[in-house]
N, C-alpha and C. Protein backbone atom coordinates (compact mmCIF):
# COMPACT_ATOMS: atom_id res chain seq x y z
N UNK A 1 0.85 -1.17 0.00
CA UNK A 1 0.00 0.00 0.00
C UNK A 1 0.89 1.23 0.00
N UNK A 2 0.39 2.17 -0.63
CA UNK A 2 1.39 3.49 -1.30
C UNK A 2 0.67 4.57 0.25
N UNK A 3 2.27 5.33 0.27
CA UNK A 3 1.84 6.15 1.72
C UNK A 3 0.68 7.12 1.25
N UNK A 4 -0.11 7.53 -0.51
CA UNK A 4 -1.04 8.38 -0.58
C UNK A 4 -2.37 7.53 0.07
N UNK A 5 -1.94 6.20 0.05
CA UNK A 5 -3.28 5.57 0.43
C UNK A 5 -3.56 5.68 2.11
N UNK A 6 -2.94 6.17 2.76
CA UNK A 6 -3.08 6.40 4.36
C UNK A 6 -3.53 8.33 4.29
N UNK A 7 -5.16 8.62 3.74
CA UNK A 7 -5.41 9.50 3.73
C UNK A 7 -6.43 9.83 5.01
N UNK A 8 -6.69 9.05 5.74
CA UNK A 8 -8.01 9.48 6.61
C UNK A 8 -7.29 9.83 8.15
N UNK A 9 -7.79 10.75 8.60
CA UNK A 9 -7.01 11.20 10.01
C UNK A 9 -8.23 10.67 11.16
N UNK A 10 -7.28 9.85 11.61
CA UNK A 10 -7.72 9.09 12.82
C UNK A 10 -7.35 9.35 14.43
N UNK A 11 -7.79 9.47 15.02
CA UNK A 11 -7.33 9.70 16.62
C UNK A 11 -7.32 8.90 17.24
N UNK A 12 -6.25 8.29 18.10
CA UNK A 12 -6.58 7.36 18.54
C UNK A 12 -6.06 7.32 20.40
N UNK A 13 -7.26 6.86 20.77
CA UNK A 13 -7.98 7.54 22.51
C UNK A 13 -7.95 5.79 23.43
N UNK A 14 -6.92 6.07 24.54
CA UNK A 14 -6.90 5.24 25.61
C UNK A 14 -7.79 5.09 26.41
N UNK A 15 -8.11 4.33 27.41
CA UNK A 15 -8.79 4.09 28.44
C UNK A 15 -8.34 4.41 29.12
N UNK A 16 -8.79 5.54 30.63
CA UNK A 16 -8.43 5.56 32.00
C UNK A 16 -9.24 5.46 32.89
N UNK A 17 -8.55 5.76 34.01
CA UNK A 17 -9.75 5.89 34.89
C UNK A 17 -9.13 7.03 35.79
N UNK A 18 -10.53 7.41 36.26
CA UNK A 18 -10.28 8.45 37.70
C UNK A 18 -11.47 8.14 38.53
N UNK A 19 -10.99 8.64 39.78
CA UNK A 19 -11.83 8.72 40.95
C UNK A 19 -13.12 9.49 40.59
N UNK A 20 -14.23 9.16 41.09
CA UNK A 20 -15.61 9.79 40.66
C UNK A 20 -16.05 10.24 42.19
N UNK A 21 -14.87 10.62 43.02
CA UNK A 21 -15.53 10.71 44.26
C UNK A 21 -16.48 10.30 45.34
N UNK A 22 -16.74 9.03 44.48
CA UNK A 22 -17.58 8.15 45.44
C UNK A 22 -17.37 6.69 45.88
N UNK A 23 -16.39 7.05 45.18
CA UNK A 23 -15.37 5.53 45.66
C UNK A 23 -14.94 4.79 44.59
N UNK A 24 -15.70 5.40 43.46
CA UNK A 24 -15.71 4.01 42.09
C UNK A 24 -14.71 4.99 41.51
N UNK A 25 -14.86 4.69 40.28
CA UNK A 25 -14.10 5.12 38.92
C UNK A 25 -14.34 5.18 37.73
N UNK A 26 -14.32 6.85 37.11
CA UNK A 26 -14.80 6.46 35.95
C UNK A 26 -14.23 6.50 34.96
N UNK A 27 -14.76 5.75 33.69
CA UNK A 27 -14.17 5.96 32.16
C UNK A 27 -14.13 7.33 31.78
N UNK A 28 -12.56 7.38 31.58
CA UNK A 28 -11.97 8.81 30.38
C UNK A 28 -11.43 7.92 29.18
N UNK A 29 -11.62 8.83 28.42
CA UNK A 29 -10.88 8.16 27.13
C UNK A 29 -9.35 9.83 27.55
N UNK A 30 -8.27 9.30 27.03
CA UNK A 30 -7.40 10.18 26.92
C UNK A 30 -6.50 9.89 25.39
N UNK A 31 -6.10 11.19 24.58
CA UNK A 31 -5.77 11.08 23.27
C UNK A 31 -4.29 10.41 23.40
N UNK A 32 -4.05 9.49 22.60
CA UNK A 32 -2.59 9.06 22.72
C UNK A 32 -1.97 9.56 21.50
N UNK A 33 -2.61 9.66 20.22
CA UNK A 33 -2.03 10.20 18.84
C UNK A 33 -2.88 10.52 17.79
N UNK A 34 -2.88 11.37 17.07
CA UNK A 34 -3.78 11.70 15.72
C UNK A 34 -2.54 10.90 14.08
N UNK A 35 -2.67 9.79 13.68
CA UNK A 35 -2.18 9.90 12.34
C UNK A 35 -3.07 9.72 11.10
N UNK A 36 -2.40 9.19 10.25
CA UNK A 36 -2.90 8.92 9.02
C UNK A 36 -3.18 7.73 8.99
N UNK A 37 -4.47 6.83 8.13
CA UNK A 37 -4.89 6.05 7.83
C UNK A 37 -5.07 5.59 6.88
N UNK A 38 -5.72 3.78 6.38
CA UNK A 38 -5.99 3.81 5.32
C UNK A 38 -7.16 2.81 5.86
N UNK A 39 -8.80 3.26 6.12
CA UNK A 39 -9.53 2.46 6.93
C UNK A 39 -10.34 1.94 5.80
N UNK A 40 -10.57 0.24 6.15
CA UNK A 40 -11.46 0.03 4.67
C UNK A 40 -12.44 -1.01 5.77
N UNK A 41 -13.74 -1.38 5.44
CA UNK A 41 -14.79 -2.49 5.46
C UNK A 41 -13.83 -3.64 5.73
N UNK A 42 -14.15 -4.97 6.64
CA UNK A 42 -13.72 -6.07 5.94
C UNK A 42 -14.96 -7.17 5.91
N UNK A 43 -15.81 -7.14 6.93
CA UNK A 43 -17.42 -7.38 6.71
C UNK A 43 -18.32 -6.68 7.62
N UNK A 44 -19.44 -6.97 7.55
CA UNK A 44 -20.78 -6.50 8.38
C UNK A 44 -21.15 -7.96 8.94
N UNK A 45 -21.86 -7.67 9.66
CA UNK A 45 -22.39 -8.73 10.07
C UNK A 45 -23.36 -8.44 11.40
N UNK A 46 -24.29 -9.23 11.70
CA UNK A 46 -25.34 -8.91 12.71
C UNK A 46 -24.81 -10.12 14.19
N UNK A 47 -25.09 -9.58 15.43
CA UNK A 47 -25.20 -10.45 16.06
C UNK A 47 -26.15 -10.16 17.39
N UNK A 48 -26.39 -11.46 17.91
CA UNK A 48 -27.16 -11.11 19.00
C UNK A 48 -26.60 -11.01 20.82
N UNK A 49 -27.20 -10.17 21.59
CA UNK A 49 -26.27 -9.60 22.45
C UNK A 49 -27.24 -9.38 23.82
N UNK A 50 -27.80 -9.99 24.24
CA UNK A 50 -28.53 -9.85 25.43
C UNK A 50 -30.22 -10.10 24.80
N UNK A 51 -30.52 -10.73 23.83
CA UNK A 51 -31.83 -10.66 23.61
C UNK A 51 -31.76 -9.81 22.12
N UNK A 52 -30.81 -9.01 21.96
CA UNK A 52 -31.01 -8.11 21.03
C UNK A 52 -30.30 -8.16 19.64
N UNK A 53 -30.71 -7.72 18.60
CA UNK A 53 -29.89 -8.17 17.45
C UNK A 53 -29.09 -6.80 17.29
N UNK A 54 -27.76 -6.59 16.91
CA UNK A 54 -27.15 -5.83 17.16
C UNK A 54 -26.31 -5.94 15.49
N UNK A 55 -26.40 -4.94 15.08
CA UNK A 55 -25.37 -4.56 13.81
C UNK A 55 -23.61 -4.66 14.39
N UNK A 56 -22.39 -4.90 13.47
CA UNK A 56 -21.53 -5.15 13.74
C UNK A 56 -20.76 -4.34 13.03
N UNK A 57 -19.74 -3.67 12.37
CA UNK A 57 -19.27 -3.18 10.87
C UNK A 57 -17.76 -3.46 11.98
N UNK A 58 -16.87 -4.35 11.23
CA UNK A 58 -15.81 -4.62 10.92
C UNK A 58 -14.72 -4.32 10.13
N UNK A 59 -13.96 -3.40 10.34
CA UNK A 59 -13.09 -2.38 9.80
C UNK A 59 -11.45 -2.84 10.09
N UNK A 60 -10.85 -2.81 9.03
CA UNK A 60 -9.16 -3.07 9.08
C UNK A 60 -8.54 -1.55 8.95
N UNK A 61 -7.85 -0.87 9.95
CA UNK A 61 -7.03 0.64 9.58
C UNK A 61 -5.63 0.29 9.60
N UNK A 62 -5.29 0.39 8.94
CA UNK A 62 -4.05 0.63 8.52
C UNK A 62 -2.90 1.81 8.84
N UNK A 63 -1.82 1.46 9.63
CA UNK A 63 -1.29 2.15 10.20
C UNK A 63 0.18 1.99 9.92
N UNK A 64 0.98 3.21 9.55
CA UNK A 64 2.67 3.15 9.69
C UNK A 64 3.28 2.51 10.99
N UNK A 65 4.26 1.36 10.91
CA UNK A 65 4.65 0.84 11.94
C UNK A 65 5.42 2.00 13.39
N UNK A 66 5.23 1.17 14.17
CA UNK A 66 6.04 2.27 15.15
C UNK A 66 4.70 3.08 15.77
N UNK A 67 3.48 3.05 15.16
CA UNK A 67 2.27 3.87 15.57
C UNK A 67 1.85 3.41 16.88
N UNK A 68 1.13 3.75 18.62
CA UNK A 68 1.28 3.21 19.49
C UNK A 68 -0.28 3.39 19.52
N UNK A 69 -0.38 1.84 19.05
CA UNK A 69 -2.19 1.73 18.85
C UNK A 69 -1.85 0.33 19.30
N UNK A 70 -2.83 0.02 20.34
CA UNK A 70 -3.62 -1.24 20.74
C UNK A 70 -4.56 -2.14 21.29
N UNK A 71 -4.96 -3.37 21.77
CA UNK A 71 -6.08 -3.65 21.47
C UNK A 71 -7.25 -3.30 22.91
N UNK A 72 -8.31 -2.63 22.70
CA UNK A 72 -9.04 -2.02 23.67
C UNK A 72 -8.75 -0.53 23.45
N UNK A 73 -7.94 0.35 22.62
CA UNK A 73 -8.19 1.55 21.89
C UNK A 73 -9.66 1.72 21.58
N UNK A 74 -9.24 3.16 21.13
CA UNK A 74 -10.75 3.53 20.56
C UNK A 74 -9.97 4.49 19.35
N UNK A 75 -10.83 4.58 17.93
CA UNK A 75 -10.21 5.32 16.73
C UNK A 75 -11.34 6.10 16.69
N UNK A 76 -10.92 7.60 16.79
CA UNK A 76 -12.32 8.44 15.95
C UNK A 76 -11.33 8.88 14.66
N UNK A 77 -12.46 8.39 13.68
CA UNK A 77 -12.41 8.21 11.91
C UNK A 77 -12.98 9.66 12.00
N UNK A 78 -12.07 10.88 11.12
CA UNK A 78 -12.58 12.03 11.02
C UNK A 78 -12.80 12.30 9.50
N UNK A 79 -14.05 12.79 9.21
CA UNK A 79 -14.20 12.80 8.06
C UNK A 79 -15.92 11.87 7.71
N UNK A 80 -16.22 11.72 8.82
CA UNK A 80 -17.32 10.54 8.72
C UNK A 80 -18.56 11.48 8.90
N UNK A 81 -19.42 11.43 8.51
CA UNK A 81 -20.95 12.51 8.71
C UNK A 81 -21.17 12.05 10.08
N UNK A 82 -21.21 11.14 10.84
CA UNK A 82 -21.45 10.84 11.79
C UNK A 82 -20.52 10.80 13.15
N UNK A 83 -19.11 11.23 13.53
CA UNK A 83 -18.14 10.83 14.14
C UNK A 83 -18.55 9.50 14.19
N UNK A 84 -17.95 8.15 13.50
CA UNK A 84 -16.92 7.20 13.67
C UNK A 84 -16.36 6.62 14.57
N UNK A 85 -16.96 5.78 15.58
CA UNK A 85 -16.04 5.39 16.89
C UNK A 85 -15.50 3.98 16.22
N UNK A 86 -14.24 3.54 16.33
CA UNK A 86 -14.09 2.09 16.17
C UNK A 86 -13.62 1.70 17.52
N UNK A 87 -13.82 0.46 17.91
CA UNK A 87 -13.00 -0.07 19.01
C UNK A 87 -12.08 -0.90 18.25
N UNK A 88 -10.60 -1.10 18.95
CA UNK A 88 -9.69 -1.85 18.48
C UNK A 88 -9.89 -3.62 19.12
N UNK A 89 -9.91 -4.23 18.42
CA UNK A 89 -9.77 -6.01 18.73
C UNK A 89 -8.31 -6.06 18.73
N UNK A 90 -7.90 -6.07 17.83
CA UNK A 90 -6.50 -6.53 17.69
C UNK A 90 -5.42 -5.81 16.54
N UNK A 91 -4.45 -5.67 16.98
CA UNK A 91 -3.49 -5.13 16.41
C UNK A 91 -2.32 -6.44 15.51
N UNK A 92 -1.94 -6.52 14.02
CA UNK A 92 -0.72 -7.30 13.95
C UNK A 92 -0.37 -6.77 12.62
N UNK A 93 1.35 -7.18 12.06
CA UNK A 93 2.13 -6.49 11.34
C UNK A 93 0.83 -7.02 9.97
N UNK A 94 1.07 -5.63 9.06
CA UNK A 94 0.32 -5.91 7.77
C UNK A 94 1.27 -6.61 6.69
N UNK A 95 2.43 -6.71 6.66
CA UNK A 95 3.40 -7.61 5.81
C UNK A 95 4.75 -7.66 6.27
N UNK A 96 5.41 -8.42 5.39
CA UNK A 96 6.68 -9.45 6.20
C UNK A 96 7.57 -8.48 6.72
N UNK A 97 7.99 -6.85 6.22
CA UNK A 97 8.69 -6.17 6.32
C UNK A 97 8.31 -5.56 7.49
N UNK A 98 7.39 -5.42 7.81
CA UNK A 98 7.17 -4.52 9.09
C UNK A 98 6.96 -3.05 9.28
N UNK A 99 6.73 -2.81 8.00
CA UNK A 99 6.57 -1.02 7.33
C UNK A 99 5.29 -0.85 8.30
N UNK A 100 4.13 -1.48 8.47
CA UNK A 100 2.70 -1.11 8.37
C UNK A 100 2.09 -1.96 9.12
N UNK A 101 0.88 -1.76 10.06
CA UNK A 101 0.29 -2.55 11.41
C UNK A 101 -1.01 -1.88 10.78
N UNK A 102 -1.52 -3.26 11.16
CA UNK A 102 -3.26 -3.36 10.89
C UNK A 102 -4.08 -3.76 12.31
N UNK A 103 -4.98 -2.74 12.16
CA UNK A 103 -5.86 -2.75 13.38
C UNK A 103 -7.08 -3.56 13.24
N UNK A 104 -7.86 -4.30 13.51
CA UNK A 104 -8.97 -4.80 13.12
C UNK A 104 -9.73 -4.67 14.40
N UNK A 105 -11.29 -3.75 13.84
CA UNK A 105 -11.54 -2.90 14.82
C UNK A 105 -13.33 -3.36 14.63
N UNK A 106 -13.76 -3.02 15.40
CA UNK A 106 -15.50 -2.93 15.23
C UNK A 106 -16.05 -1.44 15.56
N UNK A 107 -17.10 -1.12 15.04
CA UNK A 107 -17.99 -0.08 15.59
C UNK A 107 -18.16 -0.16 16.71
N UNK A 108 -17.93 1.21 17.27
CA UNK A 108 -18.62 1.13 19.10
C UNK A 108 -19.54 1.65 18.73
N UNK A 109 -20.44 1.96 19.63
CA UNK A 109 -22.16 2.33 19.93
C UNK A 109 -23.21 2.26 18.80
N UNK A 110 -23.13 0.99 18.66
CA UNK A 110 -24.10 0.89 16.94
C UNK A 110 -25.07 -0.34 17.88
């Protein structure tokens, strides 16, 4: 894949936590990096999830190696009519050289 094809600017947001003052803790997302992408489909698919049938969209982004993305991230895809949440599944090298890391990610809140 040619570096014009890593055109979509992606952010990509950690999990933390902080004190909520009541003893618990809550979810922050905090920004770890904004780069370039190359995010494509790899299927859809439906599943069911407590009773409920739930849409899925399954997305591969494509990332320059060395990028510090991994799995339990969150990607906001900018450029989307909708802000774009992906959650990250899993991170591994996209070919033998090691130029490029592929994320394979799902939609959050769908």
């Amino acid at each position: 894949m040619s570096a014009g094809a890593l055109r979509r600017r992606v952010a990509i947001e950690r999990a933390a936590g902080a004190a909520d003052g009541g003893g618990g803790r809550e979810l922050m997302w905090e920004p770890v990096a904004t780069v370039f992408a190359a995010v494509r489909p790899v299927r859809a698919e439906e599943r069911e999830d407590l009773g409920r049938l739930d849409g899925v969209a399954t997305d591969a982004v494509e990332v320059r190696a060395g990028t510090d993305v991994r799995g339990g991230d969150r990607l906001q895809v900018s450029g989307e009519p909708d802000g774009r949440t992906l959650r990250v599944l899993a991170v591994r090298a996209a070919d033998a050289r090691g130029r490029r890391l592929i994320a394979l990610a799902e939609e959050a809140g769908r």
